[in-house]
C-alpha atoms as a PDB file:
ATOM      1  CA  UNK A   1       0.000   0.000   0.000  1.00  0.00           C
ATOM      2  CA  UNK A   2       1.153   3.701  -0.895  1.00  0.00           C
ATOM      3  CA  UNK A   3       0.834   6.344   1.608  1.00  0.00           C
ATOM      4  CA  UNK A   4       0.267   9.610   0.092  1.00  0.00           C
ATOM      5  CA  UNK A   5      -0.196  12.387   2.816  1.00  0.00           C
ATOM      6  CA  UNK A   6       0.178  15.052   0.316  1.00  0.00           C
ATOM      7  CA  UNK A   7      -3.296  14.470   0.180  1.00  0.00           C
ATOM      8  CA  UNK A   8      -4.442  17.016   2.837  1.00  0.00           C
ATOM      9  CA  UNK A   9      -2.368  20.116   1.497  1.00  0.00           C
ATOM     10  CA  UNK A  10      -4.699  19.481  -2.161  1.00  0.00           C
ATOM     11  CA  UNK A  11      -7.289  22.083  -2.445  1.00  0.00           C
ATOM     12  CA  UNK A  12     -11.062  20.469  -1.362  1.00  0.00           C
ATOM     13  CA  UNK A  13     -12.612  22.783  -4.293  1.00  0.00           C
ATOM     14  CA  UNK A  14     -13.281  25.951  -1.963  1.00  0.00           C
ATOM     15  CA  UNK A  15     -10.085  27.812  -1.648  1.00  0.00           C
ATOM     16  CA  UNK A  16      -8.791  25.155   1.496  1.00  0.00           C
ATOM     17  CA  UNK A  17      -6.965  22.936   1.572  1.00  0.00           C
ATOM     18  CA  UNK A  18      -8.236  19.358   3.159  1.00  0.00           C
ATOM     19  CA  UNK A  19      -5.938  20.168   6.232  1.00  0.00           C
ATOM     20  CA  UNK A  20      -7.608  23.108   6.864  1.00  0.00           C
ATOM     21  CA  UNK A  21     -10.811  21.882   6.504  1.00  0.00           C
ATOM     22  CA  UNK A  22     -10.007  18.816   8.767  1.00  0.00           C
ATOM     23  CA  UNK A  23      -8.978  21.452  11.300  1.00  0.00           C
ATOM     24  CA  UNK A  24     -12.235  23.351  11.228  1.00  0.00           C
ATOM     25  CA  UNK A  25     -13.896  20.070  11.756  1.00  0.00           C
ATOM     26  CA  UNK A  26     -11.947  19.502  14.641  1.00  0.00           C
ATOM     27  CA  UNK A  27     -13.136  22.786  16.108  1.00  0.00           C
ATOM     28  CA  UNK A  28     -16.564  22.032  15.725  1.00  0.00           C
ATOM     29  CA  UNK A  29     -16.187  18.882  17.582  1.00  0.00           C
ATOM     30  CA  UNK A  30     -14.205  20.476  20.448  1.00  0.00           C
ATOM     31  CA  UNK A  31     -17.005  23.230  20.364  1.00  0.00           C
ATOM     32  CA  UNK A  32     -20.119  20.627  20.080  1.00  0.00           C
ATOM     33  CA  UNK A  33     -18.403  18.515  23.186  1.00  0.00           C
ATOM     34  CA  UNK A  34     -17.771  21.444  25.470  1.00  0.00           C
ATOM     35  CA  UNK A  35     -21.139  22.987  25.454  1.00  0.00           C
ATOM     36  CA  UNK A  36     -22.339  19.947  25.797  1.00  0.00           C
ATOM     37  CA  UNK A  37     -20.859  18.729  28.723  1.00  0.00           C
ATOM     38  CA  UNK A  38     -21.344  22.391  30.039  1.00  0.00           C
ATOM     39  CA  UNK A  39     -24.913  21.668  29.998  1.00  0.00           C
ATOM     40  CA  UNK A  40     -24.622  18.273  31.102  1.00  0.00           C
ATOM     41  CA  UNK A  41     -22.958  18.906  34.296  1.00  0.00           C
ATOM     42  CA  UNK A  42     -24.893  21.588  35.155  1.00  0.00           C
ATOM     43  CA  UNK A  43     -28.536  19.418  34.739  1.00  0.00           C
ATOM     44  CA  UNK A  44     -26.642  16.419  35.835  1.00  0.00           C
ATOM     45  CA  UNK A  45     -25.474  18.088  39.134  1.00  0.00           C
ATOM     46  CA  UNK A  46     -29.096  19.281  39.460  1.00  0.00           C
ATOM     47  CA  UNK A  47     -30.538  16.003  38.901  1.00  0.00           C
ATOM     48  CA  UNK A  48     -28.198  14.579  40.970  1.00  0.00           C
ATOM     49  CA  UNK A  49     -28.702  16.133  44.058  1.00  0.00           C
ATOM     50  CA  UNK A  50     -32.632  16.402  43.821  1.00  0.00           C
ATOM     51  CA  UNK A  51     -32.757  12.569  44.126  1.00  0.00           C
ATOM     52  CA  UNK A  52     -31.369  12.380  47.189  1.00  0.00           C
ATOM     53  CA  UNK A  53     -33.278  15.001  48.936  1.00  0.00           C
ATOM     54  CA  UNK A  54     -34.706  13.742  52.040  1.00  0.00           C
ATOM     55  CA  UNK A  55     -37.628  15.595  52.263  1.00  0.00           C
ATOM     56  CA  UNK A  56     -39.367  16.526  48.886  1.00  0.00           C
ATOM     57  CA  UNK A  57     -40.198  13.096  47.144  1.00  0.00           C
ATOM     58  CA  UNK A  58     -42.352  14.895  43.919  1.00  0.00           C
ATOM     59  CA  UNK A  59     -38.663  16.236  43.476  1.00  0.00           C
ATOM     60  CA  UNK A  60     -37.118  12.797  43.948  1.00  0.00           C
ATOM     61  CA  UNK A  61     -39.692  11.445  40.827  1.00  0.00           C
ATOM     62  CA  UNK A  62     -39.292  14.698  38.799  1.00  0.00           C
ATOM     63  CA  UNK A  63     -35.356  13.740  38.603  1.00  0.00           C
ATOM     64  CA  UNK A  64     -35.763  10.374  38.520  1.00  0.00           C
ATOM     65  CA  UNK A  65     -38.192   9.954  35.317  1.00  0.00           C
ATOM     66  CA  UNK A  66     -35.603  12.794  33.658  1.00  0.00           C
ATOM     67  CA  UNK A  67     -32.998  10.101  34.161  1.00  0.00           C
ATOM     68  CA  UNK A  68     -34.643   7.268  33.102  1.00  0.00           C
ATOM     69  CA  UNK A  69     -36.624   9.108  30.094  1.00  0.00           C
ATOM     70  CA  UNK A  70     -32.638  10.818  28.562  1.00  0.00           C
ATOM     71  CA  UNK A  71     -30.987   7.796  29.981  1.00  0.00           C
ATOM     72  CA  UNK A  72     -32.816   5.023  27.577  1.00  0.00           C
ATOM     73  CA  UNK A  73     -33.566   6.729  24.431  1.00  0.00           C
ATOM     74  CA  UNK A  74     -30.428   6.046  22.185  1.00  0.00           C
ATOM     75  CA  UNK A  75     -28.419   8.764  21.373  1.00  0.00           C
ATOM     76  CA  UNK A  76     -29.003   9.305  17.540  1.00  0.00           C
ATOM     77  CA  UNK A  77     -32.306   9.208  17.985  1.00  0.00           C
ATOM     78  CA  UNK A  78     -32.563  11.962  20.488  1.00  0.00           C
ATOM     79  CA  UNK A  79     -30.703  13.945  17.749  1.00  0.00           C
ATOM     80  CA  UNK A  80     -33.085  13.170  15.471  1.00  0.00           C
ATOM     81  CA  UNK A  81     -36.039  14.149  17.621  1.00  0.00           C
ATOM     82  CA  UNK A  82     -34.154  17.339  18.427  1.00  0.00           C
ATOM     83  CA  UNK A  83     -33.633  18.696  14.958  1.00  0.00           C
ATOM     84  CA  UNK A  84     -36.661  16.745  13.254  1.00  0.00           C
ATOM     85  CA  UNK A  85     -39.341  16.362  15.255  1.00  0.00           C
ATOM     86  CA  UNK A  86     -39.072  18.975  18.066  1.00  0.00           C
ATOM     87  CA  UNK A  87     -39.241  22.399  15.443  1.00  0.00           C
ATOM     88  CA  UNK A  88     -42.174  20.728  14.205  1.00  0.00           C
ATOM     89  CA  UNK A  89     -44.173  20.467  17.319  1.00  0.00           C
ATOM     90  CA  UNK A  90     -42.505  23.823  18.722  1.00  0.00           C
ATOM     91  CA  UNK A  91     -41.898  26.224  15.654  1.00  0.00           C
ATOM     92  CA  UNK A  92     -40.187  28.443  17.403  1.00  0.00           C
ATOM     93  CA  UNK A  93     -36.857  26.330  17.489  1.00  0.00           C
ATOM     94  CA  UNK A  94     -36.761  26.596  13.851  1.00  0.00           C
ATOM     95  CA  UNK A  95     -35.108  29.619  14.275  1.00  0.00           C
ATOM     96  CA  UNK A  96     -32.291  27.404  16.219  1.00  0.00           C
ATOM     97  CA  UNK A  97     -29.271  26.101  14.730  1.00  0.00           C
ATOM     98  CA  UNK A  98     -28.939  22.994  14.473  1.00  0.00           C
ATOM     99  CA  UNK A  99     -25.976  23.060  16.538  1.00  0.00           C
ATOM    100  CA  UNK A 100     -27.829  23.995  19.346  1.00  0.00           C
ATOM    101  CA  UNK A 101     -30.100  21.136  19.019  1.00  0.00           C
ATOM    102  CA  UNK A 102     -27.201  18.872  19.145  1.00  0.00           C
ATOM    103  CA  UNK A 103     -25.523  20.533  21.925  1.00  0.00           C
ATOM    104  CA  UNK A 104     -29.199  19.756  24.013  1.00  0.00           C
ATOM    105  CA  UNK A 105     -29.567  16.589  22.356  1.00  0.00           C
ATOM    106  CA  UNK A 106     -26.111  15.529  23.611  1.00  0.00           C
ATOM    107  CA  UNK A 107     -26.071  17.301  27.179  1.00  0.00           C
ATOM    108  CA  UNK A 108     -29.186  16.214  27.541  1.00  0.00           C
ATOM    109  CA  UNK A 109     -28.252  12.321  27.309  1.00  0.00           C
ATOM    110  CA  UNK A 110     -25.031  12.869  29.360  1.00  0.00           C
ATOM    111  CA  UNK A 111     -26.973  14.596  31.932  1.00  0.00           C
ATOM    112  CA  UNK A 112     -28.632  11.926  32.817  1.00  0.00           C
ATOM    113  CA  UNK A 113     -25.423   9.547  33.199  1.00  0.00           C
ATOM    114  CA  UNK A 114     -24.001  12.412  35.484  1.00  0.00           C
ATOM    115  CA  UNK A 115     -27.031  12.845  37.402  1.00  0.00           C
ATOM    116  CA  UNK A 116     -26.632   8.927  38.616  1.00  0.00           C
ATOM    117  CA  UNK A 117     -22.505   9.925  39.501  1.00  0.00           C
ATOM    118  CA  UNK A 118     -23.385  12.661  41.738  1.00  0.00           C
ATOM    119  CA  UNK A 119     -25.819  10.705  43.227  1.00  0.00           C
ATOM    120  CA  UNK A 120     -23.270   8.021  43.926  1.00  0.00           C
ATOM    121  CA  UNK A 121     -21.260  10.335  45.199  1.00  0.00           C
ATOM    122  CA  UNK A 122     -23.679  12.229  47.566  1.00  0.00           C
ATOM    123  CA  UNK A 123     -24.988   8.767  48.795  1.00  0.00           C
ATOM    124  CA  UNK A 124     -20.984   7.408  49.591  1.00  0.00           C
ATOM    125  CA  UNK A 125     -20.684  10.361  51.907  1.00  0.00           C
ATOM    126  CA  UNK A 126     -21.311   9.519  55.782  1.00  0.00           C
ATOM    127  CA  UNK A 127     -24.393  10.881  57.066  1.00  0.00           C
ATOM    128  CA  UNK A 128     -22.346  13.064  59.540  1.00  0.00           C
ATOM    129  CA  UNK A 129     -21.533  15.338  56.760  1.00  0.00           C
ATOM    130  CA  UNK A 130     -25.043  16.410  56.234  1.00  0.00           C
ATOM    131  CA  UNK A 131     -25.813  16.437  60.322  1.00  0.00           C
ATOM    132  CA  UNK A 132     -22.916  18.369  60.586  1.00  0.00           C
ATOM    133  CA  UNK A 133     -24.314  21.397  58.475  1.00  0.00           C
ATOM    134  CA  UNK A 134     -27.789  21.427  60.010  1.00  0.00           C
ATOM    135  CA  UNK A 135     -25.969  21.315  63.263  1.00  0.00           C
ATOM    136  CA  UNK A 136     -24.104  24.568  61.691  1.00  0.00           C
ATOM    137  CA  UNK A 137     -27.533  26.193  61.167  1.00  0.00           C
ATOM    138  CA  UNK A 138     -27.357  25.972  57.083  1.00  0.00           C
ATOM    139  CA  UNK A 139     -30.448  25.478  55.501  1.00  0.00           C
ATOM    140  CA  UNK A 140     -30.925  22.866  53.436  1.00  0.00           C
ATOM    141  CA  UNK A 141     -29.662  24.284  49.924  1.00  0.00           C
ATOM    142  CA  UNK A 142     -26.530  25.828  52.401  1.00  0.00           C
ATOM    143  CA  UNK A 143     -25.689  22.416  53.563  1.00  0.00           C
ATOM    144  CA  UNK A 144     -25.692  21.033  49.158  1.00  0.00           C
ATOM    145  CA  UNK A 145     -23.879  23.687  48.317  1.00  0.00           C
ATOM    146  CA  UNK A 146     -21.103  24.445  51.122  1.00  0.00           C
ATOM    147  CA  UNK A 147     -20.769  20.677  52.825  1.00  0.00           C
ATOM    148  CA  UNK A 148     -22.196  17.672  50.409  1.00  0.00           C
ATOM    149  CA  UNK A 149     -21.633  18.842  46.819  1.00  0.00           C
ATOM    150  CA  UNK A 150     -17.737  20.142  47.523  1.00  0.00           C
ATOM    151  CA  UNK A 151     -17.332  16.569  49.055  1.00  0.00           C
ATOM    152  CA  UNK A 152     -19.792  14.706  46.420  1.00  0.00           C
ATOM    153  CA  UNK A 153     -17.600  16.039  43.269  1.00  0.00           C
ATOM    154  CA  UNK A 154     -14.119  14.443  44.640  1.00  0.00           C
ATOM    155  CA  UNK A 155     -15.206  11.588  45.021  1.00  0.00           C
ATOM    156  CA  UNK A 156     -16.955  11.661  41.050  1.00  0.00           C
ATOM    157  CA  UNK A 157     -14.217  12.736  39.779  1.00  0.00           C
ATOM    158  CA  UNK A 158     -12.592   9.910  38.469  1.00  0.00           C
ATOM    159  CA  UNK A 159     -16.221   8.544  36.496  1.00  0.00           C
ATOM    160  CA  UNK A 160     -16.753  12.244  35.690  1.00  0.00           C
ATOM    161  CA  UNK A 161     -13.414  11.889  33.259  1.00  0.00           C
ATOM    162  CA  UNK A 162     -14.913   8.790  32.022  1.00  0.00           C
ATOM    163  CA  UNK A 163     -18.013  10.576  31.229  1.00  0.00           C
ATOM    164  CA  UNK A 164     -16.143  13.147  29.479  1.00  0.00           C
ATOM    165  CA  UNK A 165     -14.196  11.314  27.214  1.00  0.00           C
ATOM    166  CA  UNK A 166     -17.263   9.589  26.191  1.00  0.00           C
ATOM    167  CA  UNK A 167     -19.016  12.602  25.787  1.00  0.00           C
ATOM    168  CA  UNK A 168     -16.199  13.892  23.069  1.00  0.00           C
ATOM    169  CA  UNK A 169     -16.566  10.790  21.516  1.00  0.00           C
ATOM    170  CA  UNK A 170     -20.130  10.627  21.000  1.00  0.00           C
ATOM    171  CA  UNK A 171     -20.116  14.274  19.244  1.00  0.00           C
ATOM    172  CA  UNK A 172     -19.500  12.308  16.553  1.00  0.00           C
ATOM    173  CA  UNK A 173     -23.056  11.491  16.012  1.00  0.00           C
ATOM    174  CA  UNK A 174     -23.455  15.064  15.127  1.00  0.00           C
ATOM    175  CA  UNK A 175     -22.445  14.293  11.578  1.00  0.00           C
ATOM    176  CA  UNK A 176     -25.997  12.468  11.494  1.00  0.00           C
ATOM    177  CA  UNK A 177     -27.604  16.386  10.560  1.00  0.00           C
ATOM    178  CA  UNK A 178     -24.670  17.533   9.231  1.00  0.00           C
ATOM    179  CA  UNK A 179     -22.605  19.625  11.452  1.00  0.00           C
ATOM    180  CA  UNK A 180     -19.018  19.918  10.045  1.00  0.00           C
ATOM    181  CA  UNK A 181     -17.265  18.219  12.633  1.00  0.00           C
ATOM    182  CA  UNK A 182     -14.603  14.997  12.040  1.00  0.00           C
ATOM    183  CA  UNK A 183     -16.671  12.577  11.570  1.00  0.00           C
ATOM    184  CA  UNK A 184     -18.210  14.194   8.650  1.00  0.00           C
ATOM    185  CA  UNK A 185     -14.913  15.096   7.330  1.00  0.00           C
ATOM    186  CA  UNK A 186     -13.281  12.288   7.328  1.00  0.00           C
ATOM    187  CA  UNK A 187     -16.573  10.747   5.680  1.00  0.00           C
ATOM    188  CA  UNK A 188     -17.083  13.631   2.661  1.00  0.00           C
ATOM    189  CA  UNK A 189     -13.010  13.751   2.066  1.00  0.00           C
ATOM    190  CA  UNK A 190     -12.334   9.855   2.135  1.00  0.00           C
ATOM    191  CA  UNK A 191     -15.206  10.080  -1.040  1.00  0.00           C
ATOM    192  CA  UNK A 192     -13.880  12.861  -2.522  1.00  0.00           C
ATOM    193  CA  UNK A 193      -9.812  12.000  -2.419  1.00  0.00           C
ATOM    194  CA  UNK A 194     -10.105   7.846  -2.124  1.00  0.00           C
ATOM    195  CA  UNK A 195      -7.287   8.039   0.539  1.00  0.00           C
ATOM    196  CA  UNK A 196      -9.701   6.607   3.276  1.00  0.00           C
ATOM    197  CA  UNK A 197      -6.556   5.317   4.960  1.00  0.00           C
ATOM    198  CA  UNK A 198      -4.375   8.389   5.363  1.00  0.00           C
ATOM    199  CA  UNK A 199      -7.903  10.711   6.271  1.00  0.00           C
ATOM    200  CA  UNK A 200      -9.490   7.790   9.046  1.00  0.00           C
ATOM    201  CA  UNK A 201      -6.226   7.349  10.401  1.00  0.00           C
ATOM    202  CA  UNK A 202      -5.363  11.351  10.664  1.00  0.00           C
ATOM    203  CA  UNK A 203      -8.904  11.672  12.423  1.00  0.00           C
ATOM    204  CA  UNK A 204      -8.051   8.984  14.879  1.00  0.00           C
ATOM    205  CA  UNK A 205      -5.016  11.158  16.066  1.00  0.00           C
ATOM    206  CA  UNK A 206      -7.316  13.645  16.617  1.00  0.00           C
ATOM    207  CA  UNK A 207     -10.007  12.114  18.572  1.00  0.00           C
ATOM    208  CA  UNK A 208      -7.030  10.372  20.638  1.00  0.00           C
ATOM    209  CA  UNK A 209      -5.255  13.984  21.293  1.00  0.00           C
ATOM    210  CA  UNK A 210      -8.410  15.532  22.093  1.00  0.00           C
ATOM    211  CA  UNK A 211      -9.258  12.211  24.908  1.00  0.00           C
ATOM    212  CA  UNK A 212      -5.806  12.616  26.273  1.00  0.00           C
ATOM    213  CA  UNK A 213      -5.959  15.930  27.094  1.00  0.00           C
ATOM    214  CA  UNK A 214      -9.289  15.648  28.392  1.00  0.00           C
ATOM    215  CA  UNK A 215      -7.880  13.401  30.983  1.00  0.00           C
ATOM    216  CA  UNK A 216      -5.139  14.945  31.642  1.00  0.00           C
ATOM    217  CA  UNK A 217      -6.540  18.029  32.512  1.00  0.00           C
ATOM    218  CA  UNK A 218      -9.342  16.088  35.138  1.00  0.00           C
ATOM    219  CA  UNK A 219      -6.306  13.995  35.794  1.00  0.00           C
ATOM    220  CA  UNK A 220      -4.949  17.479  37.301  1.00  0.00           C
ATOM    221  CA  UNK A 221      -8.108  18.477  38.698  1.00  0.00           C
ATOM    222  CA  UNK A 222      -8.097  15.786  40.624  1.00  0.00           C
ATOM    223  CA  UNK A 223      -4.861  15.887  41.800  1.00  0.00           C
ATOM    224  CA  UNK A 224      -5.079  19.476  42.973  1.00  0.00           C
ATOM    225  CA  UNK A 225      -8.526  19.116  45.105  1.00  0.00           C
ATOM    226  CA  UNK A 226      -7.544  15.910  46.180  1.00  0.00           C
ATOM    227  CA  UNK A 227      -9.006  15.944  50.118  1.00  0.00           C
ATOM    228  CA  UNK A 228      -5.476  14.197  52.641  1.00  0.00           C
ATOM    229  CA  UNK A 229      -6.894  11.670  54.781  1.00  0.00           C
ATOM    230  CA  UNK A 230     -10.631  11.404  53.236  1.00  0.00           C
ATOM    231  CA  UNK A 231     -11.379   7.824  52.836  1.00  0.00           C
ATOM    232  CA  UNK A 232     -15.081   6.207  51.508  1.00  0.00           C
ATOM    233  CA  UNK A 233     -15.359   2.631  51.628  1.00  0.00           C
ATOM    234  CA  UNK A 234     -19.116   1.397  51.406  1.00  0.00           C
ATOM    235  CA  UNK A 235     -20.615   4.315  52.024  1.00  0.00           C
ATOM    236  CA  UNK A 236     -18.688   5.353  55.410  1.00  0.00           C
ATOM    237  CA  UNK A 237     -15.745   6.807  55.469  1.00  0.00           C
ATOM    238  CA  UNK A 238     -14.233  10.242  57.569  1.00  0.00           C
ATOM    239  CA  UNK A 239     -13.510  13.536  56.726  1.00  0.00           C
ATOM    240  CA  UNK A 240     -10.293  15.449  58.241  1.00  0.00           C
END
């Protein structure tokens, strides 16, 4: 077999060459995966915590059936409902781009995965950390946000990379209604050059580069909040 990487400095028949255009692709995946998981952690950290509230169970089900509902509906065709069937029942997101409905189509589903980590993660925490805040006098919402959550996240943080690598690499579905990412590249120039070798194999890279860094960086995260001391084993454990 002949390797011919010149391939990617030919022009693609608009003034770029396939290089460049492989690098625009790879900014609309980096773009569709962090709003996405933008949105994802912030409804899956809402979901989260709601079931596990003690003391509002119509909460508890509210979260719940959003977990189950996001949670087993495959992912393409939540895309598809997003950009086909949900203008036509709401016209008003017409007017939205169609990366928008991916980037809800996608947080949405990942939202629902988080939303069972950080509960986990509240759940693994000894009771004495939520006793401990009412016994402070926080409310509540004070107790989530200054005690549990801080605590909850640590402990996620190692499925929460998981989560996020996965969540890069299912932007690729976003080629399904066309958004220019790598997927679709490496699709439209593999038919257009014949050099599906050289173009799957360059996309690969980038998918792996864009993984690693993802967990390096959480990798870091980790390393820097990291609590000395703080153990959970079954759902005890001590804070110092």
């Amino acid at each position: 077999m002949t390797w011919d990487w010149q391939v990617f400095l030919n022009d693609d028949g608009s003034g770029r060459t396939y290089l460049e255009w492989m690098l625009d692709a790879w900014r609309w995946t980096l773009a569709v995966a962090g709003c996405s998981w933008v949105v994802a952690v912030l409804i899956g950290a809402l979901m989260g915590t709601l079931r596990t509230l003690p003391t509002s169970p119509w909460l508890v089900r509210l979260a719940n059936v959003w977990v189950e509902l996001f949670r087993n509906i495959p992912l393409l065709v939540q895309i598809f409902l997003w950009y086909f069937v949900v203008p036509k029942i709401f016209p008003a997101f017409q007017l939205v781009p169609g990366f928008v409905l991916v980037v809800f189509a996608l947080g949405f589903f990942t939202s629902a995965r988080i939303a069972e980590q950080v509960r986990a993660g509240i759940q693994a925490l000894p009771k004495g950390q939520r006793y401990a805040g009412m016994a402070m006098g926080f409310t509540t919402a004070q107790t989530y946000r200054y005690v549990i959550l801080p605590m909850a996240f640590r402990i996620i943080l190692p499925p929460l990379t998981s989560e996020s690598m996965n969540l890069l690499k299912n932007s690729s579905v976003a080629f399904a209604v066309s958004i220019a990412e790598l997927t679709m590249f490496a699709m439209q120039a593999q038919e257009e050059t014949s050099r599906g070798v050289e173009v799957y194999l360059a996309v690969t890279v980038l998918y792996a580069i864009s993984a690693f860094a993802v967990n390096r960086v959480f990798s870091w995260i980790e390393r820097r909040v990291r609590i000395p001391g703080f153990i959970v084993a079954g759902g005890t454990g001590g804070g110092h």
